[in-house]
Protein backbone atom coordinates (compact mmCIF):
# COMPACT_ATOMS: atom_id res chain seq x y z
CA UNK A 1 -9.82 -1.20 -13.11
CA UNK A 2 -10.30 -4.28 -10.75
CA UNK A 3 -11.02 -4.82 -7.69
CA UNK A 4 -10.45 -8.69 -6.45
CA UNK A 5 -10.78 -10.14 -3.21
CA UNK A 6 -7.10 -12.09 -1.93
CA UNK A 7 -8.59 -15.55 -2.62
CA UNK A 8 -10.08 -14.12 -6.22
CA UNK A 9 -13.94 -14.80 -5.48
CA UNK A 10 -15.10 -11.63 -5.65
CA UNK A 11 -14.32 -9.21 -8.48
CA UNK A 12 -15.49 -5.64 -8.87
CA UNK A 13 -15.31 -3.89 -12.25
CA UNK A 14 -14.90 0.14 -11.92
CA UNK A 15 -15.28 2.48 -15.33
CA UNK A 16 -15.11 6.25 -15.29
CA UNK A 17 -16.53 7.77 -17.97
CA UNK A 18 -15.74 11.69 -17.86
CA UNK A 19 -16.43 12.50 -14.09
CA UNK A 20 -19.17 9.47 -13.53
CA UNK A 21 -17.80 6.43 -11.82
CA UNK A 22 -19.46 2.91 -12.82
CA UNK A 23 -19.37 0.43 -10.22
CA UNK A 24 -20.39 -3.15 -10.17
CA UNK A 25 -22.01 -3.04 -6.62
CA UNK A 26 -22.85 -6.49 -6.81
CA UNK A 27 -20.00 -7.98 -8.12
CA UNK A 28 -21.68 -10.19 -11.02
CA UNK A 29 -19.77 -8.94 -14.04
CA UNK A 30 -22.64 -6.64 -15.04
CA UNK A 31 -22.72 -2.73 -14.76
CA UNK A 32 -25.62 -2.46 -16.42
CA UNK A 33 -27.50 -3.54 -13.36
CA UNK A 34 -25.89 -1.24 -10.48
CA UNK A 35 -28.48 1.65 -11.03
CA UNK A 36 -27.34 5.58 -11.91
CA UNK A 37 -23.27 6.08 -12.25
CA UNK A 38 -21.71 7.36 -9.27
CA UNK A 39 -21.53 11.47 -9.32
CA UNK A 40 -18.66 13.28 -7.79
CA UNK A 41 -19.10 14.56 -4.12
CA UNK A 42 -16.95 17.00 -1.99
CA UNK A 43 -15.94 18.94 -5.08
CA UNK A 44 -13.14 21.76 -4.78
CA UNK A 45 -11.01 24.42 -6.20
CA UNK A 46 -7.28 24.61 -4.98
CA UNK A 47 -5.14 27.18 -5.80
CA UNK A 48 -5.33 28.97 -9.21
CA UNK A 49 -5.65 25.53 -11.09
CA UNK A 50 -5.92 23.18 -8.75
CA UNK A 51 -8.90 20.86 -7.88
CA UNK A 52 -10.15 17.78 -6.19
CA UNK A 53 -13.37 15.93 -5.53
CA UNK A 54 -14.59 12.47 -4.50
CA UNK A 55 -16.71 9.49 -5.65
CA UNK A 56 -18.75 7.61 -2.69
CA UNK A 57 -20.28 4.48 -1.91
CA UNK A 58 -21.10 3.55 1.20
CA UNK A 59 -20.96 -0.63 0.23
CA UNK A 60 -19.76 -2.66 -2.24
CA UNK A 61 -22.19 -5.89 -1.65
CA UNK A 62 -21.30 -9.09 -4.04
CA UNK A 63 -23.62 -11.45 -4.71
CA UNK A 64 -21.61 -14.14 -1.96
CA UNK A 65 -23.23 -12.54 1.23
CA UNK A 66 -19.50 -10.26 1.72
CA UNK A 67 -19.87 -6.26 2.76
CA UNK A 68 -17.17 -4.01 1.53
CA UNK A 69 -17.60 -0.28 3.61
CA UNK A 70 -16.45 3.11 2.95
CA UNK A 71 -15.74 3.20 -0.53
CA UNK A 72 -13.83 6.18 -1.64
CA UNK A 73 -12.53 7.33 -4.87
CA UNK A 74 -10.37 10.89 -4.86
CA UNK A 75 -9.38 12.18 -7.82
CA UNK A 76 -7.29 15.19 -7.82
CA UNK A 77 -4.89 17.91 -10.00
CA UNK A 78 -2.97 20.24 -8.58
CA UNK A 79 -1.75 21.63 -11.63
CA UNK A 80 -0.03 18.60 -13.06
CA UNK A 81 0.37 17.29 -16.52
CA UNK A 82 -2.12 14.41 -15.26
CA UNK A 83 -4.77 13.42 -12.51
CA UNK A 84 -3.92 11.57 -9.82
CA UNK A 85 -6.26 8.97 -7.77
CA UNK A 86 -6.39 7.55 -4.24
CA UNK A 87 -8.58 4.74 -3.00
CA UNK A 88 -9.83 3.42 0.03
CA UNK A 89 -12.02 0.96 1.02
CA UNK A 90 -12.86 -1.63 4.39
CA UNK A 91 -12.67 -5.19 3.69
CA UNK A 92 -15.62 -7.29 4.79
CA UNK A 93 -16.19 -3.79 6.82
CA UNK A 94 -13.50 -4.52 9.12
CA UNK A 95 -9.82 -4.01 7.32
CA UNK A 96 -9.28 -0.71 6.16
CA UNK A 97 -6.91 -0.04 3.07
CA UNK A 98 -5.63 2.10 0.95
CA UNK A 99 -4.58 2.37 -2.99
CA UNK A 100 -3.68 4.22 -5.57
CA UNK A 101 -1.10 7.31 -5.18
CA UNK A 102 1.49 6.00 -7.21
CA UNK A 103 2.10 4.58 -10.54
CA UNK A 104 -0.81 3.30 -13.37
CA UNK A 105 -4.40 3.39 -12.17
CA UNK A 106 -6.38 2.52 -15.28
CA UNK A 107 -6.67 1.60 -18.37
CA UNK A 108 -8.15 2.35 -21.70
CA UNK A 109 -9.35 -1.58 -22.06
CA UNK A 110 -10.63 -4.44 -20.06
CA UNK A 111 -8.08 -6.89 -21.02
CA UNK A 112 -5.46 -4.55 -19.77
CA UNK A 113 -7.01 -3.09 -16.56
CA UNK A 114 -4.85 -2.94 -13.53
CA UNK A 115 -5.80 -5.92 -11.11
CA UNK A 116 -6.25 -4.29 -7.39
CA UNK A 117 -6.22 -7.08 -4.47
CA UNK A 118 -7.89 -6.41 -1.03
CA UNK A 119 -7.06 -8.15 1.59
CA UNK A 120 -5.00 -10.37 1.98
CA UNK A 121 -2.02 -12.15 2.69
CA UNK A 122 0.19 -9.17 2.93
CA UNK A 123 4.05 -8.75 1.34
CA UNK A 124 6.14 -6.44 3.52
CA UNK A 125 7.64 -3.87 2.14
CA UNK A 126 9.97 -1.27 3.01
CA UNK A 127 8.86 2.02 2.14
CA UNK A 128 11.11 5.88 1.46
CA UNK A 129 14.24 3.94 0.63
CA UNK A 130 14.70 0.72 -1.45
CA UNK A 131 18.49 0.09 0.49
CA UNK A 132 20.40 0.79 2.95
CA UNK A 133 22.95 3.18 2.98
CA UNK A 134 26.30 2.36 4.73
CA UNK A 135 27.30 5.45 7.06
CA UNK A 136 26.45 7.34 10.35
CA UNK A 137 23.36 9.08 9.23
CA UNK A 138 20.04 8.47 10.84
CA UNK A 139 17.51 7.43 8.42
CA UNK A 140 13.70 6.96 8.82
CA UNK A 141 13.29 2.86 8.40
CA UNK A 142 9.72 2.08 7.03
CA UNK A 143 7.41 -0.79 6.47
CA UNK A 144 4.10 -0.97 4.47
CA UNK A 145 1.84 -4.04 4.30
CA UNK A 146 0.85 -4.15 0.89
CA UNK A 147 -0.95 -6.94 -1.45
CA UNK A 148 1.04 -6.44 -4.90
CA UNK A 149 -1.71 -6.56 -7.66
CA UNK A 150 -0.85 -7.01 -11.66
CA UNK A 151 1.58 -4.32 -11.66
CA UNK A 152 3.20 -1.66 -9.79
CA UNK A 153 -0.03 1.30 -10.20
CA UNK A 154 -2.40 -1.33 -8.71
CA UNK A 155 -0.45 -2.06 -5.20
CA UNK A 156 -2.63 -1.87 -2.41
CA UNK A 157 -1.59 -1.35 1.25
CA UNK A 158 -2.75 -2.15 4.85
CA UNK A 159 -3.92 1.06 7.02
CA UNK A 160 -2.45 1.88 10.14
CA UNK A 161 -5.89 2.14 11.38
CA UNK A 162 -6.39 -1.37 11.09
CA UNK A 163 -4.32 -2.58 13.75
CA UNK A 164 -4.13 -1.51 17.44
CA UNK A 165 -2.14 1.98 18.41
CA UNK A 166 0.16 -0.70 20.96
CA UNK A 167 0.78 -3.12 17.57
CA UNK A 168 4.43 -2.72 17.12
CA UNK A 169 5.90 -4.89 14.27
CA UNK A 170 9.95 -5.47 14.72
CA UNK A 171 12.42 -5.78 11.96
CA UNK A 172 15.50 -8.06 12.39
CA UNK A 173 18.35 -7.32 10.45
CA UNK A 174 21.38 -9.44 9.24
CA UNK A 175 24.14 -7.63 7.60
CA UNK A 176 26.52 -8.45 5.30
CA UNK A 177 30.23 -8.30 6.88
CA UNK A 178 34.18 -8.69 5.94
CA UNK A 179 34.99 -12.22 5.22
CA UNK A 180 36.06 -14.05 8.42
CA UNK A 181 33.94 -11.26 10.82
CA UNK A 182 31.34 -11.96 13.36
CA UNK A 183 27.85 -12.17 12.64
CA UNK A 184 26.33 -8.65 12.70
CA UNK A 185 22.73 -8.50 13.64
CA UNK A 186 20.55 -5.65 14.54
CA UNK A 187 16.84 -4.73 15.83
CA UNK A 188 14.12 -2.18 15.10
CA UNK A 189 11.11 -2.03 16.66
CA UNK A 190 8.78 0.61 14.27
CA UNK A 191 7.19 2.39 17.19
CA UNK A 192 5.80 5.26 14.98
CA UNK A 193 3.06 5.89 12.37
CA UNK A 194 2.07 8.11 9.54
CA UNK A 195 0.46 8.53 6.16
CA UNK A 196 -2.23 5.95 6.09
CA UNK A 197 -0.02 2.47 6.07
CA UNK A 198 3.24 3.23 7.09
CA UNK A 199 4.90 1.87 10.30
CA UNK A 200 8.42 3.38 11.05
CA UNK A 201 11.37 4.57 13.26
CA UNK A 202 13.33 7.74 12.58
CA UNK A 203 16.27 6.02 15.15
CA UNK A 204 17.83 3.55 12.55
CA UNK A 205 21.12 3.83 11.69
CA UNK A 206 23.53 1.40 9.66
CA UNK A 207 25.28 -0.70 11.92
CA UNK A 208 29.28 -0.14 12.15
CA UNK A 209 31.26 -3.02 10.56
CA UNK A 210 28.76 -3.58 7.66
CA UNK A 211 29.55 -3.58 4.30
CA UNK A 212 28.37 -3.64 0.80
CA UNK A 213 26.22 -6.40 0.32
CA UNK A 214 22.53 -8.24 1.28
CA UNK A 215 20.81 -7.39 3.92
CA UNK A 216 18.59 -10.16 6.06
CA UNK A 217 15.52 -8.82 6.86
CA UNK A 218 12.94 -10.18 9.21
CA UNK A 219 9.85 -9.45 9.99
CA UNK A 220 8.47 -9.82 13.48
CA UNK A 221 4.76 -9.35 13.75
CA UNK A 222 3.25 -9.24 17.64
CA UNK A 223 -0.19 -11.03 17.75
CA UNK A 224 -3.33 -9.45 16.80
CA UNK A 225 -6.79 -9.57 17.31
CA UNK A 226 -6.81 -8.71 13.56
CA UNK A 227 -5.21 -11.66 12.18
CA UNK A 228 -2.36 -10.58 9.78
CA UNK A 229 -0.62 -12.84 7.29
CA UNK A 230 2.37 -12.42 5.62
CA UNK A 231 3.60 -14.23 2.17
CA UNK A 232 6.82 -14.09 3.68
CA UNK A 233 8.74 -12.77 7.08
CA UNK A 234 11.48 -12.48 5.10
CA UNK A 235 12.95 -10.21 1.94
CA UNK A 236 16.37 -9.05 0.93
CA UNK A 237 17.85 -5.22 0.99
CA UNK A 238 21.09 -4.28 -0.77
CA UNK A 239 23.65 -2.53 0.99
CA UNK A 240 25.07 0.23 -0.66
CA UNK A 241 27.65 3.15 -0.43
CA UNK A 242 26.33 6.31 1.24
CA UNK A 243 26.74 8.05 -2.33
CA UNK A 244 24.25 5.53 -4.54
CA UNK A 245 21.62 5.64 -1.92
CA UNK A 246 17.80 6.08 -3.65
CA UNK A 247 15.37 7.88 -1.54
CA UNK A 248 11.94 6.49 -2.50
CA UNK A 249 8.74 6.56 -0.84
């Protein structure tokens, strides 16, 4: 895999070979000059089958004068048909986040290795449920910062722990309504968090007098002494009938 910085100056190659992780610590293009492969640390058995461990490095240190803390590689199977990773590292030492989890995390050649972006700008996202669902039900409404990367497996997402506990991000909403019908807006503010980069409410609910269709949403950020920026405040969420709704995380 890949590791670039948002504005594409730095770029960190990472090979695992077997259970030794390769790292270009300096960021030049060359692992042959990064000394001995990483080892795994923190090694366990789970369950009958099941296992974990981790590969550390306390810095990541390119060749531009930029310090990268807390680099760390999980790698786990829990009796699956494949291993799974997680990685997390702190941009410039100051901006934790997180990737890995889901989808693709490597590849079998350079030319085709998933491209991971730190930092940012940031592309909200929401996260459990890719619309809304027309009906009385409450529904958890989530948001993830995330930096999109080549493909879907190499998404990488802002930490919670970044930001202040009293940073409380707002999403507006504009629904879609019966031809003729008054504007129909609503507010969230996503007073909750959980599971490394996700900002939420469990209090949403659809709106009465929406209907199929586009949602509006926007995305209200409070200031920060971490600046945050955003490719967009704004993205688009079908509307759906309570029976076609998706859950996804």
């Amino acid at each position: 895999m890949l590791l670039k910085g948002s504005d594409g100056d730095v770029a960190v190659w990472i090979v695992e070979d077997g259970k030794r992780l390769f790292i270009d610590k300096n960021a030049n293009g060359d692992l042959t000059d990064d000394g001995p492969p990483i080892a795994p640390s923190n090694v366990r058995s789970v369950g009958a089958k099941g296992w974990d461990l981790d590969y550390i490095l306390p810095a990541i240190m390119p060749l531009n004068g930029s310090r990268h803390t807390s680099f760390q590689l999980r790698r786990w199977n829990y009796d699956q048909s494949e291993d799974s990773y997680g990685l997390s590292l702190s941009v410039d030492g100051r901006l934790p986040m997180y990737a890995g989890w889901f989808g693709t995390f490597w590849s079998g050649k350079p030319e085709t290795a998933p491209v991971i972006h730190f930092g940012g700008p940031f592309t909200p996202r929401l996260l459990r449920y890719k619309e809304f669902a027309l009906g009385p039900e409450r529904r958890q409404l989530s948001l993830a910062l995330v930096n999109l990367g080549s493909e879907p497996g190499a998404q990488s997402r802002l930490s919670i722990e970044a930001l202040p506990a009293d940073w409380v991000p707002e999403l507006h909403i504009e629904w879609p309504t019966p031809v003729g019908a008054a504007p129909l807006r609503t507010s969230h503010k996503l007073t909750e968090r959980c599971c490394y980069w996700e900002f939420y409410t469990t209090t949403f609910q659809v709106p009465t007098g929406a209907v199929i269709g586009k949602a509006k949403v926007t995305v209200d950020l409070p200031p920060s002494t971490t600046p945050i920026e955003l490719t967009s405040t704004e993205f688009i969420v079908p509307v759906v009938a309570e029976t076609e709704a998706d859950a996804i995380r």
